[in-house]
PDB file of N, CA and C in Angstrom:
ATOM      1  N   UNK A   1     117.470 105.618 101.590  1.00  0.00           N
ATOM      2  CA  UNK A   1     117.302 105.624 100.147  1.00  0.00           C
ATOM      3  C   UNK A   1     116.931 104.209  99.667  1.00  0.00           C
ATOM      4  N   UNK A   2     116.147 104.210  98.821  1.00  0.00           N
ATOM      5  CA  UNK A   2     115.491 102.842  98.291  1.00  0.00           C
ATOM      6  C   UNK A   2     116.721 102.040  97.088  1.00  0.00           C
ATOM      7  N   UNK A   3     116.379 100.840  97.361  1.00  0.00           N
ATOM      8  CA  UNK A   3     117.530 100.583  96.443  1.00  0.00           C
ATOM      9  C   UNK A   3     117.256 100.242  95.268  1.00  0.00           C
ATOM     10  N   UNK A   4     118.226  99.981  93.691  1.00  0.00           N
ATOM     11  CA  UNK A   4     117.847 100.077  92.944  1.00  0.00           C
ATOM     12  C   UNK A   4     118.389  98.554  92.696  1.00  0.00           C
ATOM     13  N   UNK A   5     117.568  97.533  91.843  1.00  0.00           N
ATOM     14  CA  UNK A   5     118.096  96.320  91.231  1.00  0.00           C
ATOM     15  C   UNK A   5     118.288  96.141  90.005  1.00  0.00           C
ATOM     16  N   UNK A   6     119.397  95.583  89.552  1.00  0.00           N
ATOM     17  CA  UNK A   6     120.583  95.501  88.512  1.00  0.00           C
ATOM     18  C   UNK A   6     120.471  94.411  87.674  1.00  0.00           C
ATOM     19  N   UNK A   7     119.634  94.313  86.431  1.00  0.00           N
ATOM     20  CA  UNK A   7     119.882  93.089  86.101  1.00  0.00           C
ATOM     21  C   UNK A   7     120.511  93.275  84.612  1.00  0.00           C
ATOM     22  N   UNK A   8     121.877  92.421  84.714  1.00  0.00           N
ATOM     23  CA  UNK A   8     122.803  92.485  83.810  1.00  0.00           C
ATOM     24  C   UNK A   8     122.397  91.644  82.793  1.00  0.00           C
ATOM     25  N   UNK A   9     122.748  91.811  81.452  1.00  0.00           N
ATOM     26  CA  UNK A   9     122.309  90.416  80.608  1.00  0.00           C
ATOM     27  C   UNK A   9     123.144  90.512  79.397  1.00  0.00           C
ATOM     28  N   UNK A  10     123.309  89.545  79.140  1.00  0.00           N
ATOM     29  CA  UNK A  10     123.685  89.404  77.669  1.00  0.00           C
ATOM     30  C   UNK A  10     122.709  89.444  76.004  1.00  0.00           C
ATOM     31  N   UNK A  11     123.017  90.659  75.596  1.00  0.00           N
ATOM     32  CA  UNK A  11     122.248  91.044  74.774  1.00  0.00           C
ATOM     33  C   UNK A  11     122.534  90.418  73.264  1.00  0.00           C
ATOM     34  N   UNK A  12     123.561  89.442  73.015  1.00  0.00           N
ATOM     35  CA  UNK A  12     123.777  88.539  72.067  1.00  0.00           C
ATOM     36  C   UNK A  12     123.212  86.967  71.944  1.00  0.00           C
ATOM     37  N   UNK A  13     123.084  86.804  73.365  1.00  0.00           N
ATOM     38  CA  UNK A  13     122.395  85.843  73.299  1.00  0.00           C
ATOM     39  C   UNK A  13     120.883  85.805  73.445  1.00  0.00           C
ATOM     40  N   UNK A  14     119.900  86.863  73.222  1.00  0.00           N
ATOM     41  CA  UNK A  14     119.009  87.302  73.315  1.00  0.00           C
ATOM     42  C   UNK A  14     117.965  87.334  74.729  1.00  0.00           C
ATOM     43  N   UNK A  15     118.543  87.575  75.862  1.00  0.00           N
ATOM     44  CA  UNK A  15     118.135  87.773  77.081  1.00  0.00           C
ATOM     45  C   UNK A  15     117.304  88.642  77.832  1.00  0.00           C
ATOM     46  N   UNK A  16     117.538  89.985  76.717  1.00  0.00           N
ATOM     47  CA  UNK A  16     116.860  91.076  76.767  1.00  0.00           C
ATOM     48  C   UNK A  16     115.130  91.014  77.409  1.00  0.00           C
ATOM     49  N   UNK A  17     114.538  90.002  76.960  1.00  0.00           N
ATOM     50  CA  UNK A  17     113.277  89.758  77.122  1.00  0.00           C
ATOM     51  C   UNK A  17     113.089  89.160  77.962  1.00  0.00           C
ATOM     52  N   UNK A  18     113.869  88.286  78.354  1.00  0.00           N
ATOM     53  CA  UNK A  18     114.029  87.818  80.019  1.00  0.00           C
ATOM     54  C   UNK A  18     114.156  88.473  81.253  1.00  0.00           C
ATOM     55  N   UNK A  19     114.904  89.671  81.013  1.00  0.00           N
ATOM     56  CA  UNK A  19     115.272  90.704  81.630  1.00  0.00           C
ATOM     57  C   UNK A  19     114.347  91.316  82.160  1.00  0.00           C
ATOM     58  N   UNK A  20     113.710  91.470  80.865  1.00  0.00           N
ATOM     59  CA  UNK A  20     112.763  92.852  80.651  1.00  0.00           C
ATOM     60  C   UNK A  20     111.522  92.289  81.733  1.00  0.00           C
ATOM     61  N   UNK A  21     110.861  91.069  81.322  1.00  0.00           N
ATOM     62  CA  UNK A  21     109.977  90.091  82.418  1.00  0.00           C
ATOM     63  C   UNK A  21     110.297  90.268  83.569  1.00  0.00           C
ATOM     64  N   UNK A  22     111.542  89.814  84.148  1.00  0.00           N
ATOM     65  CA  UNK A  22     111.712  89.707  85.538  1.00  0.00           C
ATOM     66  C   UNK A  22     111.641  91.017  86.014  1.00  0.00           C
ATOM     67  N   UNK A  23     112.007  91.756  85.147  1.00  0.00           N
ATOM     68  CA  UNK A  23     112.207  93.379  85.500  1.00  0.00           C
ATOM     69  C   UNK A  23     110.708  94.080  85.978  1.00  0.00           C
ATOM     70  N   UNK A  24     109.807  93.474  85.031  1.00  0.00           N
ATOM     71  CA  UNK A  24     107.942  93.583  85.167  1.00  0.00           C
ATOM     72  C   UNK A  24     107.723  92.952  86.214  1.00  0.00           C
ATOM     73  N   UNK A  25     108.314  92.075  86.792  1.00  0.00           N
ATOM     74  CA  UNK A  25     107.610  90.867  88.170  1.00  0.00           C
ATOM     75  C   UNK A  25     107.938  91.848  89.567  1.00  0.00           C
ATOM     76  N   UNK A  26     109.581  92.239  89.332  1.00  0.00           N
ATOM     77  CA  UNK A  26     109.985  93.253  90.206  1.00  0.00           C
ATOM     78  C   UNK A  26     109.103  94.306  90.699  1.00  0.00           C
ATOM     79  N   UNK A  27     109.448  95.094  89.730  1.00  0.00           N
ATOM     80  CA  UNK A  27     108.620  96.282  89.808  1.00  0.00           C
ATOM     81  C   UNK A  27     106.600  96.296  90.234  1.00  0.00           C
ATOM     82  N   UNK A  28     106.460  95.156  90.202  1.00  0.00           N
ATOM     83  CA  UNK A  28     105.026  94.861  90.224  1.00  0.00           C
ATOM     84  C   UNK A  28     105.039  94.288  91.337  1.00  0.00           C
ATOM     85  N   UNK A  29     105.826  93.622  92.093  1.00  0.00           N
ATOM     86  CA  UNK A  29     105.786  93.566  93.472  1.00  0.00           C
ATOM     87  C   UNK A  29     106.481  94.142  93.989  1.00  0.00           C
ATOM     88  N   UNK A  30     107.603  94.901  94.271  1.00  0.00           N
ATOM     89  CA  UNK A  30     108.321  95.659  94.692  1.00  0.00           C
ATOM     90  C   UNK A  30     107.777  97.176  94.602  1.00  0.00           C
ATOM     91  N   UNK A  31     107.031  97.731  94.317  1.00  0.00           N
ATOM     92  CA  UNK A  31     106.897  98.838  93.810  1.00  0.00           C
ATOM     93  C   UNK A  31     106.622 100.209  94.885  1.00  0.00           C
ATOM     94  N   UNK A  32     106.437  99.887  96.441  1.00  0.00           N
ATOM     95  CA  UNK A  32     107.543 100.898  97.276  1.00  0.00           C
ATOM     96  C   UNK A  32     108.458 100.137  97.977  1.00  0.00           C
ATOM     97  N   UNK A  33     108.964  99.397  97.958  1.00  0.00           N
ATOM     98  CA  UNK A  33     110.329  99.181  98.219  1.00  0.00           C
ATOM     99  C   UNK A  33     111.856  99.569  97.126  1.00  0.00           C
ATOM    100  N   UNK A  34     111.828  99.636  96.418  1.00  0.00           N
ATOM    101  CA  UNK A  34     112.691  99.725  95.486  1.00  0.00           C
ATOM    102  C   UNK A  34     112.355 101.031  94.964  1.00  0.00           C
ATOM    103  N   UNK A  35     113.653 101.567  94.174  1.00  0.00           N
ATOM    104  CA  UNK A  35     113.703 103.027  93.569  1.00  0.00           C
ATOM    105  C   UNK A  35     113.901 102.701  92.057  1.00  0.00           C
ATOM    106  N   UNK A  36     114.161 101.592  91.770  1.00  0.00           N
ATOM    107  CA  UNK A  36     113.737 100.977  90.194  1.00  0.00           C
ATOM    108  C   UNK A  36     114.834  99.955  90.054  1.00  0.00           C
ATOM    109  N   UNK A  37     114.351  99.291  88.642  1.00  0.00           N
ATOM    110  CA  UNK A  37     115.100  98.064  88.833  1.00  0.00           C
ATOM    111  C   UNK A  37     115.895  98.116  86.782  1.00  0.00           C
ATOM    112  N   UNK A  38     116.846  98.679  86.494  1.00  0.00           N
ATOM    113  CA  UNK A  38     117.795  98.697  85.643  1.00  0.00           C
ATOM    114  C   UNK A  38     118.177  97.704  84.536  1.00  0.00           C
ATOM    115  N   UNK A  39     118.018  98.213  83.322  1.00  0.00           N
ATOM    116  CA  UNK A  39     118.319  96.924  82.337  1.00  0.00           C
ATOM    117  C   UNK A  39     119.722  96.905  81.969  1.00  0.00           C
ATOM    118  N   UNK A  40     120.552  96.538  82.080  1.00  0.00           N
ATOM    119  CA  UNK A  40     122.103  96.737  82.051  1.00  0.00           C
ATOM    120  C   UNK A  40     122.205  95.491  80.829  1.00  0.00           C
ATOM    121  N   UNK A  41     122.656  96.072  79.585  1.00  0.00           N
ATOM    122  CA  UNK A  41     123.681  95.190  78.497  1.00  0.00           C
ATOM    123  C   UNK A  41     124.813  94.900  78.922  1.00  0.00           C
ATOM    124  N   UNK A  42     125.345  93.587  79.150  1.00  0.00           N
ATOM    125  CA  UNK A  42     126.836  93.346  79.522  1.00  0.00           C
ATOM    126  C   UNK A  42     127.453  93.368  78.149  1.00  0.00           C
ATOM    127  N   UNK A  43     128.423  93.048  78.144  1.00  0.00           N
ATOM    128  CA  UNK A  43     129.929  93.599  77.082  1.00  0.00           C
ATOM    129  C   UNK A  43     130.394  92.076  77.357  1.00  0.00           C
ATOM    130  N   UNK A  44     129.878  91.174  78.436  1.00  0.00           N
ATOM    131  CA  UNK A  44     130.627  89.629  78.703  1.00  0.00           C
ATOM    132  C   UNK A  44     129.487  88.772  78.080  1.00  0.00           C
ATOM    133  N   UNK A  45     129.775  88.409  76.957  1.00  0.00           N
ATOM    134  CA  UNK A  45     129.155  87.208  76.418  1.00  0.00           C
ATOM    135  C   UNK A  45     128.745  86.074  77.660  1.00  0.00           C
ATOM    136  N   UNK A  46     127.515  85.717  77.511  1.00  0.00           N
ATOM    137  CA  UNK A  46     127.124  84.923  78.507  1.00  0.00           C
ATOM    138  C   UNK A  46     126.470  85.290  79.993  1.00  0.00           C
ATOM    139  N   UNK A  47     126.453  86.591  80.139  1.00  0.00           N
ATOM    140  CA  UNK A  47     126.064  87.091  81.158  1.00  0.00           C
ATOM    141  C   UNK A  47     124.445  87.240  81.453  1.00  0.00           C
ATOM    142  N   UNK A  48     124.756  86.911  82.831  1.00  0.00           N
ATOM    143  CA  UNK A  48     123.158  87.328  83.652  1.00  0.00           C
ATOM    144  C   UNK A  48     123.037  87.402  85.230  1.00  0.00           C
ATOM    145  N   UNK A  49     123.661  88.377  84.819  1.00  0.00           N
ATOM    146  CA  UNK A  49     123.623  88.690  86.664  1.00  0.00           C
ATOM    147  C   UNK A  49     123.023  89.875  87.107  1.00  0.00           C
ATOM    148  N   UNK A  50     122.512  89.221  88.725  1.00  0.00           N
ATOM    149  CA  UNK A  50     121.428  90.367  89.598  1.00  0.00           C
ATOM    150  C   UNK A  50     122.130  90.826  90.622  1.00  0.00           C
ATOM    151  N   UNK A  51     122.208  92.280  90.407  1.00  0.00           N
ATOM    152  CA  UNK A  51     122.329  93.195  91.746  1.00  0.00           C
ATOM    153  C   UNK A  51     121.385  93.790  92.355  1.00  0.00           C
ATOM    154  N   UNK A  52     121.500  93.604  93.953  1.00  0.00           N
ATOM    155  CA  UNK A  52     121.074  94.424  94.857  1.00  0.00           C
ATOM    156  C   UNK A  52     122.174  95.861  95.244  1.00  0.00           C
ATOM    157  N   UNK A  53     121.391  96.779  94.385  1.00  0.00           N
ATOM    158  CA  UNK A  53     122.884  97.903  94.243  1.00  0.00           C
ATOM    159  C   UNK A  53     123.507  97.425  94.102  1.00  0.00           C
ATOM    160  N   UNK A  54     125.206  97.586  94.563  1.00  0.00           N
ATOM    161  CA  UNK A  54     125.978  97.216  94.049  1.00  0.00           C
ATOM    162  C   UNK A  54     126.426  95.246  94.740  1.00  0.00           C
ATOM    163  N   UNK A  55     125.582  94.875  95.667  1.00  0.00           N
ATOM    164  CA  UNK A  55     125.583  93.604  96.144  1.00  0.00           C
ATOM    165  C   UNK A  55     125.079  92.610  95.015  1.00  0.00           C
ATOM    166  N   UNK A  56     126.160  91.567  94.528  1.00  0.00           N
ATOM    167  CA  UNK A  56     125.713  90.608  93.464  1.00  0.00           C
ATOM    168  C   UNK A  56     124.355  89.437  94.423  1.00  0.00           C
ATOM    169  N   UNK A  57     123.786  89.145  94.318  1.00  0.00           N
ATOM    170  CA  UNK A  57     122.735  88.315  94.625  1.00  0.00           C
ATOM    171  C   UNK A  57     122.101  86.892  93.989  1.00  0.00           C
ATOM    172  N   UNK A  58     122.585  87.297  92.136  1.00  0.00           N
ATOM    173  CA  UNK A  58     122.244  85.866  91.228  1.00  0.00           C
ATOM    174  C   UNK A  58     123.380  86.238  90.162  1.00  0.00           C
ATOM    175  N   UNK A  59     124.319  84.916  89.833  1.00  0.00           N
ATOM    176  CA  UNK A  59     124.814  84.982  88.381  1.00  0.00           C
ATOM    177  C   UNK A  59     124.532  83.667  88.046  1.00  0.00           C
ATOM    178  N   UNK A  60     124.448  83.827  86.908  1.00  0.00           N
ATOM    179  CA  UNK A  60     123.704  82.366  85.986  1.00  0.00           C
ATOM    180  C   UNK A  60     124.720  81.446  86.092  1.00  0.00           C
ATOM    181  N   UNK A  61     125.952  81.773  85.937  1.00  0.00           N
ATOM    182  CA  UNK A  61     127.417  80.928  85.348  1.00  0.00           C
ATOM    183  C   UNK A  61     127.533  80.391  86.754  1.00  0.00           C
ATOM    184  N   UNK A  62     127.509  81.271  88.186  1.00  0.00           N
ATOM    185  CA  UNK A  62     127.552  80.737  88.824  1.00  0.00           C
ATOM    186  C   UNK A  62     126.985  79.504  89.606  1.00  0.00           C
ATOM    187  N   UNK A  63     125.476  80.234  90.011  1.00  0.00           N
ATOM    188  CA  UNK A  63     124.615  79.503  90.315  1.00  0.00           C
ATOM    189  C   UNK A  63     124.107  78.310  89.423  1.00  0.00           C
ATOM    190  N   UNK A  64     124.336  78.385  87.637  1.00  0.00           N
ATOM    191  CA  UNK A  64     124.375  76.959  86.638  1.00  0.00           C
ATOM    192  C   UNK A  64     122.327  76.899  86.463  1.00  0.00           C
ATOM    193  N   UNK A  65     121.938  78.099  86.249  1.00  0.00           N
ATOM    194  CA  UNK A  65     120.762  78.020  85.880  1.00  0.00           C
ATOM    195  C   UNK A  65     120.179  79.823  85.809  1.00  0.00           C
ATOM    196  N   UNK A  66     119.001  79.930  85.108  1.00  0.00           N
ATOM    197  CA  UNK A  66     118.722  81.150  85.467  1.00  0.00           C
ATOM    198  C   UNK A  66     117.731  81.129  86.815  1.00  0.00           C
ATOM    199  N   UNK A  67     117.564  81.997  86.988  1.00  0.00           N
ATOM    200  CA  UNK A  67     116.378  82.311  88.424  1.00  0.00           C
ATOM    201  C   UNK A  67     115.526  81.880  87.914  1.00  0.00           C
ATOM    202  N   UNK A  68     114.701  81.126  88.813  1.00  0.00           N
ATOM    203  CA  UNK A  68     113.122  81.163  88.704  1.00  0.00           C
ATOM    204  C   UNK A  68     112.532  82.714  89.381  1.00  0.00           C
ATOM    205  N   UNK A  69     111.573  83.181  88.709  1.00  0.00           N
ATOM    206  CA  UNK A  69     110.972  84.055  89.635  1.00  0.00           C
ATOM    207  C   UNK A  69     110.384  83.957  90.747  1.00  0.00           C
ATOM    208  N   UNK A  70     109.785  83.018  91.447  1.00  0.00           N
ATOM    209  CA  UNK A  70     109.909  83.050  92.416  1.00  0.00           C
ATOM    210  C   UNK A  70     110.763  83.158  93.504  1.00  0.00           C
ATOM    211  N   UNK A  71     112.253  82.416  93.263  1.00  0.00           N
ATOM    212  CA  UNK A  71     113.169  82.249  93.840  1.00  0.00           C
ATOM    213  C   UNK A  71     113.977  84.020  93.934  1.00  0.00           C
ATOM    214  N   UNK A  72     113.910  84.505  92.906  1.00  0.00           N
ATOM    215  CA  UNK A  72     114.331  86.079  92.882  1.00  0.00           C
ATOM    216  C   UNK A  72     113.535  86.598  93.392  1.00  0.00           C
ATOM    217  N   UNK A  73     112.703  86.325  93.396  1.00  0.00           N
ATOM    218  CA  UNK A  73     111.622  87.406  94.634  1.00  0.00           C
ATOM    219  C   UNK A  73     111.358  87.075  95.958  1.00  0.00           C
ATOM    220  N   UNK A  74     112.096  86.248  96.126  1.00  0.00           N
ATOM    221  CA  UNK A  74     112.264  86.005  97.580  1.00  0.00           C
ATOM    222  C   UNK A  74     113.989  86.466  98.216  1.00  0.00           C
ATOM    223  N   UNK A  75     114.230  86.069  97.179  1.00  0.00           N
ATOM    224  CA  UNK A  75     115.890  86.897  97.387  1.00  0.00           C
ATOM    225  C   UNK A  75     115.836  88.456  97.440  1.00  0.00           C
ATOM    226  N   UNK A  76     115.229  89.010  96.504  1.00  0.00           N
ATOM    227  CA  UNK A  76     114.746  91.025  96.860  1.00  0.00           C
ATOM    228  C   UNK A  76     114.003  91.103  98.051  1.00  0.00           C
ATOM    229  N   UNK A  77     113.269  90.237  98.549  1.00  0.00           N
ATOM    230  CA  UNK A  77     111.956  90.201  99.473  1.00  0.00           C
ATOM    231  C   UNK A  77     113.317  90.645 100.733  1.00  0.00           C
ATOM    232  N   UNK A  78     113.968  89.481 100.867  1.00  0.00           N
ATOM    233  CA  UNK A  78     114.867  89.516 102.025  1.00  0.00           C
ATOM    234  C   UNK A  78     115.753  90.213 101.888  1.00  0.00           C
ATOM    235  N   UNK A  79     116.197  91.073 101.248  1.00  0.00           N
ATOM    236  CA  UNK A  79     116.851  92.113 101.263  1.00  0.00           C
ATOM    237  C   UNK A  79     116.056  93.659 101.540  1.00  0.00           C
ATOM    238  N   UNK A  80     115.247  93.874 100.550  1.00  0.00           N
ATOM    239  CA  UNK A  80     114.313  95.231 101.294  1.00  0.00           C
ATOM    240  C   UNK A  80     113.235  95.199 101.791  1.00  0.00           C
ATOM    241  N   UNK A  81     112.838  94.438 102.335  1.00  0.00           N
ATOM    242  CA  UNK A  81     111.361  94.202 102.969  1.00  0.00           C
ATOM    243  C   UNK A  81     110.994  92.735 103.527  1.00  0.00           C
ATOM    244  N   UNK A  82     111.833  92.397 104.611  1.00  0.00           N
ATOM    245  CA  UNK A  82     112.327  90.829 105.195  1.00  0.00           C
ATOM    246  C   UNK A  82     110.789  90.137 105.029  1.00  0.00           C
ATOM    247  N   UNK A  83     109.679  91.257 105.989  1.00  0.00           N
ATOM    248  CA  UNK A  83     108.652  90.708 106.631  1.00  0.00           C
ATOM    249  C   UNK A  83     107.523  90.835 105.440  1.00  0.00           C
ATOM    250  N   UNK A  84     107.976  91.493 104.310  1.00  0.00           N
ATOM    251  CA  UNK A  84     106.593  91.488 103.634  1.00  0.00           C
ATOM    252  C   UNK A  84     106.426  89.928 102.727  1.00  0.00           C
ATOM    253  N   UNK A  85     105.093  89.916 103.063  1.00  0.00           N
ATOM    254  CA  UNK A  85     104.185  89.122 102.250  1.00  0.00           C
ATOM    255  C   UNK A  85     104.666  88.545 100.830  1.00  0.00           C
ATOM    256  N   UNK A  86     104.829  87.400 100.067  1.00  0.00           N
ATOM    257  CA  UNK A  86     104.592  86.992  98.792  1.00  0.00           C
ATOM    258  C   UNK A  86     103.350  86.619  98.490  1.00  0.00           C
ATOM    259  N   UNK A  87     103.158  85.960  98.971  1.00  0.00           N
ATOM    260  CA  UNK A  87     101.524  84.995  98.681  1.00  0.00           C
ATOM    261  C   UNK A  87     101.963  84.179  98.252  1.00  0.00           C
ATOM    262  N   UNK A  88     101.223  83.524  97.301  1.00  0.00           N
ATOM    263  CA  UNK A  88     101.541  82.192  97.114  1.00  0.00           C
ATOM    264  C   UNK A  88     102.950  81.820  96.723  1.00  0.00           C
ATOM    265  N   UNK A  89     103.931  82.976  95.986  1.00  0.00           N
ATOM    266  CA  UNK A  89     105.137  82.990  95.993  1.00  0.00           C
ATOM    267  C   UNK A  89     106.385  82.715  96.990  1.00  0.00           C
ATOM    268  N   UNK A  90     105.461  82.914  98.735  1.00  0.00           N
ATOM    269  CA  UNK A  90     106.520  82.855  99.592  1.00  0.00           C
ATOM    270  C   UNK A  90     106.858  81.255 100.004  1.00  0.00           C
ATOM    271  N   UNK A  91     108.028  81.388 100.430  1.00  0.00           N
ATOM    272  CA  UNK A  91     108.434  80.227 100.894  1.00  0.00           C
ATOM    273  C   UNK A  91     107.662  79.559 101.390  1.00  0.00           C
ATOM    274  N   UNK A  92     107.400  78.095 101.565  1.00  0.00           N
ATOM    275  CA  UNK A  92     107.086  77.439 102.502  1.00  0.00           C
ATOM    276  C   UNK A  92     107.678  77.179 103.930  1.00  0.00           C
ATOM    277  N   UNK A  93     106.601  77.035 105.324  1.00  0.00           N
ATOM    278  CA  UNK A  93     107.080  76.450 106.318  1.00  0.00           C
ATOM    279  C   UNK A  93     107.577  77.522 107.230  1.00  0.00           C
TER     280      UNK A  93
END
């Protein structure tokens, strides 16, 4: 079963549109690997965190920044599809 990615946000601090972006980058490269990728309103002021199903992968508070997209798409990359391709997005080296 394909997995689905979780991105939590805080909808008071207006994140929604951040969400919604990364959510478009996902789905636009991910698009048979993944079974869809979820806009989740948190209820915790301050929130922004990414699941791989139920595996946490990015929280903002934690990590002390939001994702770059690139950096999140290399984090989904290596979770459902190790060997596929980014392009100019993939890591170096």
């Amino acid at each position: 079963m394909k997995p689905v990615i979780t991105i939590e946000y805080c909808p008071k601090c207006g994140w929604m549109l951040r969400a919604a972006y990364m959510a478009q980058e996902l789905l636009t490269t991910f698009t048979d690997d993944v079974k869809g990728v979820l806009l989740q309103p948190s209820e915790i002021n301050g929130r922004y965190t990414i699941f791989y199903n139920d595996e946490k992968i990015f929280d903002r508070k934690e990590d002390g920044h939001f994702p770059d997209i690139k950096e999140l798409k290399q984090q989904v990359r290596d979770k459902v599809n190790p060997y596929k391709s980014l392009g100019h997005s993939d890591k170096k080296g």
